[in-house]
Protein backbone atom coordinates (compact mmCIF):
# COMPACT_ATOMS: atom_id res chain seq x y z
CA UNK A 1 -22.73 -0.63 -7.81
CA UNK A 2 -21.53 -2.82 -4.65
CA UNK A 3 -18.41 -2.89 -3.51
CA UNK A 4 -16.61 -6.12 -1.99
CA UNK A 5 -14.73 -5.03 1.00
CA UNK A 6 -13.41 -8.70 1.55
CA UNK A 7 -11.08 -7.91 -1.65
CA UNK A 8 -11.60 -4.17 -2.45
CA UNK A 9 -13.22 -4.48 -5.34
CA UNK A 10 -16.19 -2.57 -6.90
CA UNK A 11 -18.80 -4.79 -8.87
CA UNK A 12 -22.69 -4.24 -10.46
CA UNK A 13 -25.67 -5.79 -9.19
CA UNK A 14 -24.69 -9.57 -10.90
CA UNK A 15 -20.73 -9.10 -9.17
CA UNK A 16 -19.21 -8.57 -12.50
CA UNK A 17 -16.20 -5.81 -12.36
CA UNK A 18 -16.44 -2.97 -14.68
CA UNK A 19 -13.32 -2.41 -16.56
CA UNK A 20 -12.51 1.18 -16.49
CA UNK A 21 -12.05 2.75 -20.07
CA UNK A 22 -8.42 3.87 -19.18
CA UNK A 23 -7.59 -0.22 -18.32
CA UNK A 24 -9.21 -0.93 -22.19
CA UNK A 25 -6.87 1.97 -23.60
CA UNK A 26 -3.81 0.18 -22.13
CA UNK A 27 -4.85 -2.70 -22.93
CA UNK A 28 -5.30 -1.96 -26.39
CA UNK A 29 -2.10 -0.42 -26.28
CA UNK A 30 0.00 -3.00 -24.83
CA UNK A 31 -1.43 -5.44 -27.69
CA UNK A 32 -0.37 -3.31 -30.43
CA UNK A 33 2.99 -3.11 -29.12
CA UNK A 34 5.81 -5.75 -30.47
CA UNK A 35 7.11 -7.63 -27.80
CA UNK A 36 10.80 -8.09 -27.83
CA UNK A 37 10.95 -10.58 -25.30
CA UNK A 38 9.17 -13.47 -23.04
CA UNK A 39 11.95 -12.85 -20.48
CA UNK A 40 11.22 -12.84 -16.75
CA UNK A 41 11.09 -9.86 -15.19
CA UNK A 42 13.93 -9.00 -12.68
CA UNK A 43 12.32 -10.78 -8.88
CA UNK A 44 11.47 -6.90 -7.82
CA UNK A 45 9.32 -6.51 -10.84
CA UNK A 46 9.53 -3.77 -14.09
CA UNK A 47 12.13 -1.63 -13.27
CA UNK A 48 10.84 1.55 -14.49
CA UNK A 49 7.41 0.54 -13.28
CA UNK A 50 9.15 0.73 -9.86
CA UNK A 51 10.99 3.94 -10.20
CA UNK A 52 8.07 5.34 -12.01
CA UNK A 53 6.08 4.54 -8.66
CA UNK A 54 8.82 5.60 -6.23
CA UNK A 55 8.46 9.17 -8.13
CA UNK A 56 4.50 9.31 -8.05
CA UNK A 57 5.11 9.24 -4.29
CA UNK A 58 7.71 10.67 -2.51
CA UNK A 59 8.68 12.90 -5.71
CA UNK A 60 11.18 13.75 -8.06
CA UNK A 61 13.43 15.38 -5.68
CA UNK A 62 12.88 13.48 -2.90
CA UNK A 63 15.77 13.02 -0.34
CA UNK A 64 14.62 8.97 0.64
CA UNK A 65 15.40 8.42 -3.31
CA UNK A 66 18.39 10.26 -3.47
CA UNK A 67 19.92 8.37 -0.06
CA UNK A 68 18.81 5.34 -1.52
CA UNK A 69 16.40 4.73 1.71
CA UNK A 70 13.11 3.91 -0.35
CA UNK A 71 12.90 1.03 -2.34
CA UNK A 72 9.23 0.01 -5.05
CA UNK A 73 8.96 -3.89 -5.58
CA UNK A 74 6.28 -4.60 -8.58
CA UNK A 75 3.45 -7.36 -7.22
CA UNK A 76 1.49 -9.78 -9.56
CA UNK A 77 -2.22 -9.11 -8.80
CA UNK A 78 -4.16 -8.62 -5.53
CA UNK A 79 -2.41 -12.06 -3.86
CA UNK A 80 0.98 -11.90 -5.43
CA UNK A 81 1.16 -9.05 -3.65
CA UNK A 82 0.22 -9.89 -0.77
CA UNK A 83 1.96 -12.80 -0.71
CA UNK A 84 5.48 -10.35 -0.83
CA UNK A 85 4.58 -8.55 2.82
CA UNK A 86 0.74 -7.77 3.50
CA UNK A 87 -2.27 -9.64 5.39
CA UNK A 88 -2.04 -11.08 8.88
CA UNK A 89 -2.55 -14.60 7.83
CA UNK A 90 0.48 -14.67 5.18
CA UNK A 91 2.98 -13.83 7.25
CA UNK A 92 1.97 -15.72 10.23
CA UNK A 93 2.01 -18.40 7.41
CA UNK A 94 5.33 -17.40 6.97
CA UNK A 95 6.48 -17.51 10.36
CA UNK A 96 6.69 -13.73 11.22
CA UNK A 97 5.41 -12.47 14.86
CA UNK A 98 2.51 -10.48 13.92
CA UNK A 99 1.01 -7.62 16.10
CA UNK A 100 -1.99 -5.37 15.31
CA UNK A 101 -1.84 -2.13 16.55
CA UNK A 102 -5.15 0.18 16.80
CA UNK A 103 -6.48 1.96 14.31
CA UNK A 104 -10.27 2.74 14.17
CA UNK A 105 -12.18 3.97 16.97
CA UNK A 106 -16.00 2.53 16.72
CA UNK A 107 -17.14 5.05 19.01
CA UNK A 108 -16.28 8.04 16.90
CA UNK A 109 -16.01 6.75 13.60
CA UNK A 110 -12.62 7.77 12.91
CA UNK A 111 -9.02 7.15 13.56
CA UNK A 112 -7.92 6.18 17.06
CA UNK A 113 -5.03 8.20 16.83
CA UNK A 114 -3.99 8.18 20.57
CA UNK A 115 -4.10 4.43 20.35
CA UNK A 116 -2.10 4.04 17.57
CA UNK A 117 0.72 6.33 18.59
CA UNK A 118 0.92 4.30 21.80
CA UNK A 119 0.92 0.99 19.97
CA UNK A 120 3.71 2.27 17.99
CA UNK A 121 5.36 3.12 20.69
CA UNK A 122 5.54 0.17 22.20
CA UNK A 123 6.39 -1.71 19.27
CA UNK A 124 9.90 -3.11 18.81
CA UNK A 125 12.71 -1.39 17.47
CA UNK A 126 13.36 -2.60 14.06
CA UNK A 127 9.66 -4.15 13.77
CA UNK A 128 8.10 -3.49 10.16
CA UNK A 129 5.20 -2.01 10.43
CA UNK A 130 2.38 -2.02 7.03
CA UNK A 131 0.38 1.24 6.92
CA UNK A 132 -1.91 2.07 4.28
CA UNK A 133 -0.96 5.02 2.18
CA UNK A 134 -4.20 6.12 1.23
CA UNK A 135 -8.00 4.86 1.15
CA UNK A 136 -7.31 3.00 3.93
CA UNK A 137 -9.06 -0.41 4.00
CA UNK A 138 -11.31 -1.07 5.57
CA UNK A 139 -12.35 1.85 6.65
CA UNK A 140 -11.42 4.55 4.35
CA UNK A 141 -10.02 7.24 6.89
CA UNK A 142 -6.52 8.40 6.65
CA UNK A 143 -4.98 10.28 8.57
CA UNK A 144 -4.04 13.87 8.33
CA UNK A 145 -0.87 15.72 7.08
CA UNK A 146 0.21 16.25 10.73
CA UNK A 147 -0.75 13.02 11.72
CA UNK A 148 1.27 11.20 8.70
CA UNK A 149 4.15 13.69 10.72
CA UNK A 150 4.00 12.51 14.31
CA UNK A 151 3.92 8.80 12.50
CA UNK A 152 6.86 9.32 10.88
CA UNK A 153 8.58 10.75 14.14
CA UNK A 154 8.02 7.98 16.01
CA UNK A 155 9.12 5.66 13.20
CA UNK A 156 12.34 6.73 12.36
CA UNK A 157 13.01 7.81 16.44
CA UNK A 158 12.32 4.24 16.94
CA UNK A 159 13.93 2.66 13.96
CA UNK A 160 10.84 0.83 12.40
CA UNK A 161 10.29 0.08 8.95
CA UNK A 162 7.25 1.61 7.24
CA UNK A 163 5.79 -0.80 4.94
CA UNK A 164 3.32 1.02 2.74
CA UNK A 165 0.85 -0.60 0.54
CA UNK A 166 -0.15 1.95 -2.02
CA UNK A 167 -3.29 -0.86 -3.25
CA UNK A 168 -5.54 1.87 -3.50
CA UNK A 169 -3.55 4.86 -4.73
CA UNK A 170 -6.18 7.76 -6.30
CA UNK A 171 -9.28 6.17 -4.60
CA UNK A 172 -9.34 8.76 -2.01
CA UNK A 173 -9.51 12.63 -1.64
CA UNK A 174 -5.91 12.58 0.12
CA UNK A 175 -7.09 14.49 2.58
C-alpha cells in the first residue's frame, strides 16, 4: 500500500486505487435506481447531501444550524472542490491575499500550537481562515478537544470565518 500525499490518496504497489467495497455497494445502488431527472444540481450541490453533512458534524441539535450560522456546499471531486475555497495556489489564482499561519513544529513532531494561536491572532478581522477538520494533511495531527476550544475563542472574539474542509472525514482516530 503507498499512499500519495501530493493528492491524499492511497494506492498498491502499480498506483492503482483500491475501490473500497462500501463505494461498489453504492455504486451498485445508485445504478439500479431510476433516475427522474438529468437536471443540474442547485450551484451549492445536493441539498440533502448538504444538510445530511451539516448533521454528521455539528449535530442534530446543534445551535450554528438552528441560527442559521453554518452553511455545507457539495464539491465535484478532489479539484472541484478545491477550486470553491481550498489550496494556496487557487485562490491566489483568484486574486485573494493569502497568508499561512503555523502549524507543525519539525522539532517536536506535533502541532505548533503557540504559533498558531499567535498567527491567528494577528490575522485580520473578518479574514477566512481553512482549517482541517480532521486527518489533517499533511501531517495527520489534529488538535485536541481543548485546543479545537481556544481556536474557536479566538475566532469568533476576532470575527474570522472558519473554513473547514472535512476531505478526510473518518480517516483519523478523532482524537
Amino acid at each position: 500500500m503507498k499512499v500519495n500525499l501530493d493528492i491524499g490518496t492511497y494506492g498498491d504497489e502499480n498506483g492503482n486505487s483500491d475501490i473500497l467495497p462500501v463505494v461498489r455497494r453504492a455504486e451498485d445502488m445508485l445504478a439500479n435506481e431510476l433516475i427522474q431527472t438529468k437536471a443540474y444540481l442547485d450551484h451549492t450541490g445536493l441539498e440533502a447531501y448538504c444538510e445530511s453533512g451539516l448533521t454528521l458534524v455539528l449535530g442534530v441539535d446543534s445551535v450554528c444550524r438552528k441560527e442559521h450560522r453554518a452553511c455545507s456546499v457539495q464539491g465535484v471531486g478532489g479539484t472541484g472542490s478545491l477550486r470553491i475555497a481550498n489550496h494556496e495556489r487557487i485562490l491566489k489564482g483568484a486574486g485573494f491575499e493569502v497568508r499561512e499561519y503555523r502549524y507543525w513544529k519539525k522539532k517536536t513532531f506535533n502541532i505548533d500550537f503557540v504559533g498558531l494561536l499567535e498567527d491567528l491572532e494577528d490575522a485580520p478581522a473578518k479574514s477566512v481562515i481553512l482549517l482541517h477538520g480532521c486527518a489533517h494533511n499533511p501531517t495527520g495531527c489534529d488538535p485536541t478537544k481543548e485546543q479545537w476550544q481556544q481556536i474557536a475563542e479566538i475566532i469568533q472574539r476576532k470575527h474570522l470565518f472558519p473554513f473547514f474542509d472535512l476531505a478526510y472525514q473518518g480517516f483519523s482516530s478523532g482524537d
